[in-house]
PDB file of N, CA and C in Angstrom:
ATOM      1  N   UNK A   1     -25.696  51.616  44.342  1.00  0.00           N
ATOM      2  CA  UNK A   1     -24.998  51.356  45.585  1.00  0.00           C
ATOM      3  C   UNK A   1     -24.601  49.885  45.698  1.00  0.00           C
ATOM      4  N   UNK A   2     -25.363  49.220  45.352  1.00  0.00           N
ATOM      5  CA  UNK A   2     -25.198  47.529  45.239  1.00  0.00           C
ATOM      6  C   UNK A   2     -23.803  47.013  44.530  1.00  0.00           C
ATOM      7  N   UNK A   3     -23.405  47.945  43.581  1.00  0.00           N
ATOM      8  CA  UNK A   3     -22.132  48.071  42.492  1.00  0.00           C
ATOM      9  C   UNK A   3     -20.974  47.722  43.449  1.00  0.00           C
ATOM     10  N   UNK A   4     -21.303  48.998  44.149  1.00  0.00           N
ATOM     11  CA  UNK A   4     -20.167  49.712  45.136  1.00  0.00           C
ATOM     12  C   UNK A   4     -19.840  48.222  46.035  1.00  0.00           C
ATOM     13  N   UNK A   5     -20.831  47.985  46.867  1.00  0.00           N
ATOM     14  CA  UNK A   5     -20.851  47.121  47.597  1.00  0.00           C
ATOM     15  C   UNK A   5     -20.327  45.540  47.541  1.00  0.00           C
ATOM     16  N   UNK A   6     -20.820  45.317  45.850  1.00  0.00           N
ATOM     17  CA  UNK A   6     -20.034  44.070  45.182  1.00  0.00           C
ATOM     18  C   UNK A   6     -18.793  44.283  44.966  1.00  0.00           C
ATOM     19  N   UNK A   7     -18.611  45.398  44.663  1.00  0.00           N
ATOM     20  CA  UNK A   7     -16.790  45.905  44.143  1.00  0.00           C
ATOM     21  C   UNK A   7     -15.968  45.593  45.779  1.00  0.00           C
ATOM     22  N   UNK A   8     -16.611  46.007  46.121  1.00  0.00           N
ATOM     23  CA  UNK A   8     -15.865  45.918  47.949  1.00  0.00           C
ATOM     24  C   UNK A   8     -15.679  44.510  48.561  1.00  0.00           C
ATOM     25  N   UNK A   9     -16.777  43.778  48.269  1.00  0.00           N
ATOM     26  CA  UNK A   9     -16.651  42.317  48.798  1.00  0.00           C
ATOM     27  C   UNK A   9     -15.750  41.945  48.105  1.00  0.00           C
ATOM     28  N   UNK A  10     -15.417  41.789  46.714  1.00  0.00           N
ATOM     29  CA  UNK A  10     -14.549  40.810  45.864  1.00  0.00           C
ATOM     30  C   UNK A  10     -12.980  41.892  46.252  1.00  0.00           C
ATOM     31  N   UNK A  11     -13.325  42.875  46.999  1.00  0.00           N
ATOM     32  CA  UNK A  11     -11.555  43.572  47.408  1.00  0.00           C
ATOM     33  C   UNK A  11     -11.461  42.648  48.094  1.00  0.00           C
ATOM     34  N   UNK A  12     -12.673  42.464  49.236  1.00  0.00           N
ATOM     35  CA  UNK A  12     -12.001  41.901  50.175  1.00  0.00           C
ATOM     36  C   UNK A  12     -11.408  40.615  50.504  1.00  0.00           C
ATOM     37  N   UNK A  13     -12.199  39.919  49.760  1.00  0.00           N
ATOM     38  CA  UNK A  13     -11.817  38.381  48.855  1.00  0.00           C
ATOM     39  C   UNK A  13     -10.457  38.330  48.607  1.00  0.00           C
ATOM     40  N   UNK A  14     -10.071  38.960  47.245  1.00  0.00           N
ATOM     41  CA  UNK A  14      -9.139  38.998  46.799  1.00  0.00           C
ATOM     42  C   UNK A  14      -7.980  39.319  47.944  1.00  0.00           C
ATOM     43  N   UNK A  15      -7.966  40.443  48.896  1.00  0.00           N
ATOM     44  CA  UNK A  15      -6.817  40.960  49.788  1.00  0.00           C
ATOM     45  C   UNK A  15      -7.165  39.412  50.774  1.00  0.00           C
ATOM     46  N   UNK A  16      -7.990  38.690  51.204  1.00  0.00           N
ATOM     47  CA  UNK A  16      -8.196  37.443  51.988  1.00  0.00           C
ATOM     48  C   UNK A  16      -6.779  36.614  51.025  1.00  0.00           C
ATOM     49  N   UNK A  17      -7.034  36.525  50.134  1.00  0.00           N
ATOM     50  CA  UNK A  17      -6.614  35.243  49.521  1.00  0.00           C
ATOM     51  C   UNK A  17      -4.745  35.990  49.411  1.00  0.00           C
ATOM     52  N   UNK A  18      -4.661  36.900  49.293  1.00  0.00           N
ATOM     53  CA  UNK A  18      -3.239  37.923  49.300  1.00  0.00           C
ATOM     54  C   UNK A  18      -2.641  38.107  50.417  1.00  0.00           C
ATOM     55  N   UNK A  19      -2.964  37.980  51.678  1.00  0.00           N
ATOM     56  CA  UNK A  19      -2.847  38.366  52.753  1.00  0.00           C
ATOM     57  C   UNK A  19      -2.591  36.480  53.329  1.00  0.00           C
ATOM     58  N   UNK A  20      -3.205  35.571  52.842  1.00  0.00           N
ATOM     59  CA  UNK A  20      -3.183  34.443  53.413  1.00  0.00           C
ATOM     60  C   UNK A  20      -1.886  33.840  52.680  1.00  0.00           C
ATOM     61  N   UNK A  21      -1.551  34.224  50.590  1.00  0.00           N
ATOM     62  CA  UNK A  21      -0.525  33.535  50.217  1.00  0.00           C
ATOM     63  C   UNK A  21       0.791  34.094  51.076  1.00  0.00           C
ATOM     64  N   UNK A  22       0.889  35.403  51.195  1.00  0.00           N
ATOM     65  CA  UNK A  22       2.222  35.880  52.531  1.00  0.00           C
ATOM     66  C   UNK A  22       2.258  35.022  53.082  1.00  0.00           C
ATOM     67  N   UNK A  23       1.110  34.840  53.922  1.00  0.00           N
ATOM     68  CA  UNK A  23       1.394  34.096  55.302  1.00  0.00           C
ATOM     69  C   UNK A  23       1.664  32.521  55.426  1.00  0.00           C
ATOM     70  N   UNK A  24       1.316  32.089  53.907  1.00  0.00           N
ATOM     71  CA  UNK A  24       1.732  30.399  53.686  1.00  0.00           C
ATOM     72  C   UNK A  24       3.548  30.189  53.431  1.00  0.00           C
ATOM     73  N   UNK A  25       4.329  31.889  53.020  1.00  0.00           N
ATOM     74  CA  UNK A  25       4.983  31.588  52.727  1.00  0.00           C
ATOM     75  C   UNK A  25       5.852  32.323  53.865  1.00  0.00           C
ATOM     76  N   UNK A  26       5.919  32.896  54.343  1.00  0.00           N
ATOM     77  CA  UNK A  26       6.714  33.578  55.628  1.00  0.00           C
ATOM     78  C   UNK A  26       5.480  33.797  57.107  1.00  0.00           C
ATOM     79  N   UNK A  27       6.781  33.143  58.031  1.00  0.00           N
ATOM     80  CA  UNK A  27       5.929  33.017  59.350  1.00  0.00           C
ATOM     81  C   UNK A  27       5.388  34.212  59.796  1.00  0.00           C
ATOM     82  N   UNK A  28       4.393  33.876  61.170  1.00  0.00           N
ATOM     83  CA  UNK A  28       3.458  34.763  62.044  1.00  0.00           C
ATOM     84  C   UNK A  28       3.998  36.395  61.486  1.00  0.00           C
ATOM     85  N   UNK A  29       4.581  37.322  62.349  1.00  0.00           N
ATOM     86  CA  UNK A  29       5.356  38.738  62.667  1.00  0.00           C
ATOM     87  C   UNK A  29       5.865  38.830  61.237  1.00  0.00           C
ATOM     88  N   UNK A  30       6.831  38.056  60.864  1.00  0.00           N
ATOM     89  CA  UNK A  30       7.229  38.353  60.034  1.00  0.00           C
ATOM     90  C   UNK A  30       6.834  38.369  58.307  1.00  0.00           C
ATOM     91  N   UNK A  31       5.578  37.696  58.277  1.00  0.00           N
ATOM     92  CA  UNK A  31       4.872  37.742  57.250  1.00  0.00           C
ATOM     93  C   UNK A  31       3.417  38.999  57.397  1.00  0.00           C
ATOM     94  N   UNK A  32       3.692  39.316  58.565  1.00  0.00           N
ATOM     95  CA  UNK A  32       2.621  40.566  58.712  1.00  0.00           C
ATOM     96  C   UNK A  32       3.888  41.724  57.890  1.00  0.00           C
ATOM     97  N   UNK A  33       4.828  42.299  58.360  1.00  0.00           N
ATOM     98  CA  UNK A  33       5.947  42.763  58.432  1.00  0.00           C
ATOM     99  C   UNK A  33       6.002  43.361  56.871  1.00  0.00           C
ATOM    100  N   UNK A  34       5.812  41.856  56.050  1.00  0.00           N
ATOM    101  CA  UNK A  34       6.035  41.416  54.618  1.00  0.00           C
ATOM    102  C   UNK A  34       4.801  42.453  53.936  1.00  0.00           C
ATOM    103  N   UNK A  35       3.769  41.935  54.285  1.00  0.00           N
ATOM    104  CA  UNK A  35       2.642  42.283  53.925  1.00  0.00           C
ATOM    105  C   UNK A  35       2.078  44.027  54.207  1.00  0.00           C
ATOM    106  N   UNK A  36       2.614  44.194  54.969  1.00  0.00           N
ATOM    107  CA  UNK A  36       2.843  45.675  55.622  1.00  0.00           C
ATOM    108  C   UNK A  36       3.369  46.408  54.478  1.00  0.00           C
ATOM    109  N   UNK A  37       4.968  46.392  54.287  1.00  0.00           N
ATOM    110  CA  UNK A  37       5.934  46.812  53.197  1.00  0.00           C
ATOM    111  C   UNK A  37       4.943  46.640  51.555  1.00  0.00           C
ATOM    112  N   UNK A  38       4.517  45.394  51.703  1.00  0.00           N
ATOM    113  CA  UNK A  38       4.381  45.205  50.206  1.00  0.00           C
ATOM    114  C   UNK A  38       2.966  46.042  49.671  1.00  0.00           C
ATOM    115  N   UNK A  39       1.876  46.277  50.829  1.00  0.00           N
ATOM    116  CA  UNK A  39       0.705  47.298  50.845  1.00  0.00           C
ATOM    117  C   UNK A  39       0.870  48.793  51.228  1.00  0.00           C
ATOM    118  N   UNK A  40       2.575  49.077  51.350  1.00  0.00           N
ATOM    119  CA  UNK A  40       2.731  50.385  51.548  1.00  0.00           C
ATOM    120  C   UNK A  40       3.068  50.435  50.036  1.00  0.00           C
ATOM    121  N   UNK A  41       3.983  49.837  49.401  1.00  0.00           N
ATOM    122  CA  UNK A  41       4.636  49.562  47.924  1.00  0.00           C
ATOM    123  C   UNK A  41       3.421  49.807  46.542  1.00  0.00           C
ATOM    124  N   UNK A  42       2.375  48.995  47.108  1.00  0.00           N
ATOM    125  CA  UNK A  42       1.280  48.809  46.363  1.00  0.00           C
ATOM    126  C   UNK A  42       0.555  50.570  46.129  1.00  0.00           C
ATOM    127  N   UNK A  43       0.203  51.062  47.744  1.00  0.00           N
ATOM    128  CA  UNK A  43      -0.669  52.342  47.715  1.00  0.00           C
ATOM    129  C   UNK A  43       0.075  53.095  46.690  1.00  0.00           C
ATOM    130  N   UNK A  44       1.297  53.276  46.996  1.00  0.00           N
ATOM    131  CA  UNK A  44       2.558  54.348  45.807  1.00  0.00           C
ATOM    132  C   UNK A  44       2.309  54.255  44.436  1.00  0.00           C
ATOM    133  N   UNK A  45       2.301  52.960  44.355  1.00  0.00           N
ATOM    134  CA  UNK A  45       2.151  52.718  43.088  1.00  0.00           C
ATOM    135  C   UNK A  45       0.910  52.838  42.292  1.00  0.00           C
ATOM    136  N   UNK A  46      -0.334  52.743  43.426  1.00  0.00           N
ATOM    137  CA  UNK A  46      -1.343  53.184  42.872  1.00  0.00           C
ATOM    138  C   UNK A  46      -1.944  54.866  42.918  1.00  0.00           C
ATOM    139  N   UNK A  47      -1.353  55.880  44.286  1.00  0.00           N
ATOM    140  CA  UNK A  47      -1.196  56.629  43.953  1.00  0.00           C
ATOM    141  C   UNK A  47      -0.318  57.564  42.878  1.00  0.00           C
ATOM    142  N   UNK A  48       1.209  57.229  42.542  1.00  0.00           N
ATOM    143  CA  UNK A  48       1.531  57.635  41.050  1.00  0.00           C
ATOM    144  C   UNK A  48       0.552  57.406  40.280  1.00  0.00           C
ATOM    145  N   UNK A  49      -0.052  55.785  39.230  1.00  0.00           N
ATOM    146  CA  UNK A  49      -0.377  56.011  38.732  1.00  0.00           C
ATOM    147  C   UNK A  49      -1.566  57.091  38.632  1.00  0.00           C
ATOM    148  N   UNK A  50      -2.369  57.056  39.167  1.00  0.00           N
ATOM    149  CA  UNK A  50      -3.624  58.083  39.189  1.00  0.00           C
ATOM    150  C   UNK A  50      -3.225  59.223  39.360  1.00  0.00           C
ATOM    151  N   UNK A  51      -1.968  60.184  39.918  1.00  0.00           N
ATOM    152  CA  UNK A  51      -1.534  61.116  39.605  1.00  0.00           C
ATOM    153  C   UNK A  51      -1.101  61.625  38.042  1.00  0.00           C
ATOM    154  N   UNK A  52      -0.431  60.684  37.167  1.00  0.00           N
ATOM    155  CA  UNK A  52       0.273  60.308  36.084  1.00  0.00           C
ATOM    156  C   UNK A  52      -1.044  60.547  35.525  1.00  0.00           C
ATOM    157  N   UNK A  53      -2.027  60.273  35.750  1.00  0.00           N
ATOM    158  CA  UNK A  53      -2.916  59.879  34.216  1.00  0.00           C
ATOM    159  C   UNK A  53      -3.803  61.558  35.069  1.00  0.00           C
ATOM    160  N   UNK A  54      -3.841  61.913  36.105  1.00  0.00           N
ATOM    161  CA  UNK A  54      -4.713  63.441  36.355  1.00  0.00           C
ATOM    162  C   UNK A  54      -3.746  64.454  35.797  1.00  0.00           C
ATOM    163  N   UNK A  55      -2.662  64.455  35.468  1.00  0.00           N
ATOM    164  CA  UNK A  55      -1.616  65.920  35.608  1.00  0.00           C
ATOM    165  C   UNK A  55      -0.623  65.489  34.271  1.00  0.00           C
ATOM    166  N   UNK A  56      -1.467  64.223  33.477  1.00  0.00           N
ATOM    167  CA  UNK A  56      -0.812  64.204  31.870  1.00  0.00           C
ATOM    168  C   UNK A  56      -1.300  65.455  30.961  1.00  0.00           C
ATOM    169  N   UNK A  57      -0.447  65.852  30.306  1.00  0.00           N
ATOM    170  CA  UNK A  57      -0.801  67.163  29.705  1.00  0.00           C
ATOM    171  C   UNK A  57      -1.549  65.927  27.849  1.00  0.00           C
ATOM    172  N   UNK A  58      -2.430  67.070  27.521  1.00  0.00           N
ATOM    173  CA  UNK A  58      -3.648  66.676  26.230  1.00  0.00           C
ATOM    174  C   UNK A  58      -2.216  66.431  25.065  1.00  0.00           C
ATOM    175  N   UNK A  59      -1.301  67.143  25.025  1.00  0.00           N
ATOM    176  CA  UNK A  59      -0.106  67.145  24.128  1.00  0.00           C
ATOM    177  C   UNK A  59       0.719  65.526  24.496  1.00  0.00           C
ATOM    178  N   UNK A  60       0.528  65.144  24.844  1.00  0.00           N
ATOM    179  CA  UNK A  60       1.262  63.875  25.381  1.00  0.00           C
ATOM    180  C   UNK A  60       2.403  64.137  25.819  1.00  0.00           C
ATOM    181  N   UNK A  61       3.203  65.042  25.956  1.00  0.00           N
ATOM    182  CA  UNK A  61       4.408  65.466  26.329  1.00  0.00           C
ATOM    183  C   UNK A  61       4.530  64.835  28.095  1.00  0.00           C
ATOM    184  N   UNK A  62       5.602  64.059  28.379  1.00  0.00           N
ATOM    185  CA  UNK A  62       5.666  63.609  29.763  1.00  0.00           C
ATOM    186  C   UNK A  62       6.600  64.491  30.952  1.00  0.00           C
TER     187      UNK A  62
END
């Protein structure tokens, strides 16, 4: 459980430090806005992949 728990702090670290470069570079609203779009962009992309690699057929065929 301790794993879990370290894996989670350093997310949250990491999204701290991701969430703060937005905001150094586009103002208040509109760097939320930014950050919004770019963590909807992100989930997609991490849901494809993990779809892609559950529903790859053993033949490699795509």
């Amino acid at each position: 459980m301790q794993i879990l728990e370290d894996i989670w702090e350093k997310v949250c670290i990491g999204y701290s430090y991701y969430s703060g470069f937005i905001h150094s570079i586009f103002p208040s609203q509109l760097g939320d806005l930014v950050e919004y779009c770019l963590d909807i962009a992100i989930a997609c992309l991490i849901i494809k992949a993990v779809a892609s690699a559950a529903f790859h057929t053993k033949g490699g065929n795509d």
